[in-house]
C-alpha atoms as a PDB file:
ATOM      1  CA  UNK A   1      18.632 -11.109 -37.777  1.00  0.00           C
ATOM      2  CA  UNK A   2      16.411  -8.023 -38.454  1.00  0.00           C
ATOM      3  CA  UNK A   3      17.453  -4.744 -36.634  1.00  0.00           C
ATOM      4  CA  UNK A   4      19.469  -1.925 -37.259  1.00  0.00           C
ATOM      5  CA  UNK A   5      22.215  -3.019 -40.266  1.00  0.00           C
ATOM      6  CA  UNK A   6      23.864   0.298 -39.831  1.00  0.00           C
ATOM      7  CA  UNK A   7      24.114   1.764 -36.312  1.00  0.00           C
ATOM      8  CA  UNK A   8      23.789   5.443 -35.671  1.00  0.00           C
ATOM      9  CA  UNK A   9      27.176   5.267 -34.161  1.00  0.00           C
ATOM     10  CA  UNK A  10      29.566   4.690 -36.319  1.00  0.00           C
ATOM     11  CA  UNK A  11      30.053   1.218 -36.381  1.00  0.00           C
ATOM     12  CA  UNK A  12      29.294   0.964 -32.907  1.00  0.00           C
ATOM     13  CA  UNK A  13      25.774  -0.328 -31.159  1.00  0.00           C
ATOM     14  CA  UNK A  14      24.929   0.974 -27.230  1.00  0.00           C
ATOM     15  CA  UNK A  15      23.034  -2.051 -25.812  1.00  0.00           C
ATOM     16  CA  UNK A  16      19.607  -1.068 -26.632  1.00  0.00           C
ATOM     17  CA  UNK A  17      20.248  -1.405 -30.296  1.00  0.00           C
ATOM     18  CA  UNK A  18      22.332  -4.567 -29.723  1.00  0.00           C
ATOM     19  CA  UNK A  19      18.960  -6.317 -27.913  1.00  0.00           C
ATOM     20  CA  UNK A  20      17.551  -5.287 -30.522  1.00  0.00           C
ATOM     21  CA  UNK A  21      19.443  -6.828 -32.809  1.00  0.00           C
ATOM     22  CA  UNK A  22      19.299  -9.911 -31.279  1.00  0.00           C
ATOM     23  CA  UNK A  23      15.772  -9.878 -30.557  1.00  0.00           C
ATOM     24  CA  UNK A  24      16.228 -10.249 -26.807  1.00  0.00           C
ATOM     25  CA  UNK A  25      15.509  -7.964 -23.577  1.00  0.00           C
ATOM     26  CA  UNK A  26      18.441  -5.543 -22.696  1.00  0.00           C
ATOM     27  CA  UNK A  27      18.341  -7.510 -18.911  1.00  0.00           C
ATOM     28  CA  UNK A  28      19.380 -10.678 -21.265  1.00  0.00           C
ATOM     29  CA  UNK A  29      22.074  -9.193 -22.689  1.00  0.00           C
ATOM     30  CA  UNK A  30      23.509  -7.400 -19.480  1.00  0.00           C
ATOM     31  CA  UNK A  31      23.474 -10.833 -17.976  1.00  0.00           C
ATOM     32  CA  UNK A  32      25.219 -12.681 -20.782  1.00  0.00           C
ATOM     33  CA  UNK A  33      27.958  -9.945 -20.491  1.00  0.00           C
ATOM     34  CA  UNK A  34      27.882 -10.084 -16.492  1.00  0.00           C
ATOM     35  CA  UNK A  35      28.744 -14.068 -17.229  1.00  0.00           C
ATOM     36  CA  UNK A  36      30.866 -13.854 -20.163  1.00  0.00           C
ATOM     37  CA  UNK A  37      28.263 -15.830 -21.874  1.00  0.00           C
ATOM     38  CA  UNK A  38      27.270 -13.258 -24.898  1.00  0.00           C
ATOM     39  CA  UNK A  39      28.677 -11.702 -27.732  1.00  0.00           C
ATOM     40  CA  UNK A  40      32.105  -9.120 -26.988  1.00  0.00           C
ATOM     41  CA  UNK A  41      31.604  -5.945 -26.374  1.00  0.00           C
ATOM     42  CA  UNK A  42      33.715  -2.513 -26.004  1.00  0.00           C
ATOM     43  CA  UNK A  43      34.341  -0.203 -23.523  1.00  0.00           C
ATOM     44  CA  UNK A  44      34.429   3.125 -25.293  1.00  0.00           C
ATOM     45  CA  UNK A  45      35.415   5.358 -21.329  1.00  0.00           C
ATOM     46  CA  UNK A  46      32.369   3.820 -19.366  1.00  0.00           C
ATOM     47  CA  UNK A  47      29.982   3.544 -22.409  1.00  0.00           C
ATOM     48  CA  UNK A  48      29.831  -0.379 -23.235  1.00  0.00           C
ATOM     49  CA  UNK A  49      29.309  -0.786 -26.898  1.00  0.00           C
ATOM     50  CA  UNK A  50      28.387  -3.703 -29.479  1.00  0.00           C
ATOM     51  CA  UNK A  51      30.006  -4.023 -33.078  1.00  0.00           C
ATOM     52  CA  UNK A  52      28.077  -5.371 -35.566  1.00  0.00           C
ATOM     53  CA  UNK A  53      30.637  -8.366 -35.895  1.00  0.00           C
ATOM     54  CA  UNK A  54      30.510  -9.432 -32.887  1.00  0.00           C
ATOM     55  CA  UNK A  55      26.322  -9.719 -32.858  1.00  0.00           C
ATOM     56  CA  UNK A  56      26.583 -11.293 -36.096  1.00  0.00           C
ATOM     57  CA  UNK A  57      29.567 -13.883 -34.581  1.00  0.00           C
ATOM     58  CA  UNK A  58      27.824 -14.812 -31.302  1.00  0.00           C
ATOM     59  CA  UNK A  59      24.390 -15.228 -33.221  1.00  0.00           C
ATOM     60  CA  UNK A  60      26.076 -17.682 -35.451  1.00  0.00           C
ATOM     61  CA  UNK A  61      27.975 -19.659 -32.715  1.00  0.00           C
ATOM     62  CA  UNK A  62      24.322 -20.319 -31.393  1.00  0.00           C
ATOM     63  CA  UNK A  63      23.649 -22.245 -34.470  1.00  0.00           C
ATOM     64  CA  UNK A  64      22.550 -25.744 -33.415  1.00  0.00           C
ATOM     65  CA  UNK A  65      20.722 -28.729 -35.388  1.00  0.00           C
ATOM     66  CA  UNK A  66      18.421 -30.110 -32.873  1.00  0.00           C
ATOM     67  CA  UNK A  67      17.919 -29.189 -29.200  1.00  0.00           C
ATOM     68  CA  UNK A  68      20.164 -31.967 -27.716  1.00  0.00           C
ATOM     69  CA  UNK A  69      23.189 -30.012 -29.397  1.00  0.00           C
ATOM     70  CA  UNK A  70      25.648 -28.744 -27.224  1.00  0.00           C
ATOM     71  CA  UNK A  71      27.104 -26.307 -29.597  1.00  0.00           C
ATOM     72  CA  UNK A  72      30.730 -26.298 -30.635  1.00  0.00           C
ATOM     73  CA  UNK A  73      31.365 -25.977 -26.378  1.00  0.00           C
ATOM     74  CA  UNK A  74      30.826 -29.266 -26.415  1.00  0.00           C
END
C-alpha cells in the first residue's frame, strides 16, 4: 500500500492517516469500524487510533483470486 510507512505518532495512525493508508475515504473506514468489518483499532482515552499491523493485516485478509471469492469468511 503507499502511505505513510512511519506515522507521526509513534507507532500509532489517527484515522486520517489510516484512510490514507488504505486508499479509502475516512467515512469508509468509520463505517467498517461502526460494523466491525475493518481493520482493529485502539482507543488511546477517546482518540481511536490505527497500528500499522493491523492496516497491513486487514489489507492482506482482503486478498482474493477472482471476484467470486468469498475470502477466508467463507
Amino acid at each position: 500500500m503507499n502511505g505513510p510507512t512511519t506515522p507521526a505518532t509513534g507507532g500509532l495512525m489517527t484515522p486520517q492517516e489510516a484512510a490514507a493508508w488504505l486508499q479509502v475515504a475516512r467515512g469508509t473506514l468509520d463505517k467498517w469500524r461502526c460494523h466491525g468489518t475493518g481493520p482493529a483499532f485502539v482507543y488511546m482515552g477517546r482518540h481511536i487510533r490505527y497500528r500499522l499491523a493491523d492496516l497491513e493485516a486487514h489489507a492482506a485478509s482482503q486478498t482474493r483470486r477472482h471476484t467470486r471469492d468469498e475470502g477466508p469468511e467463507a
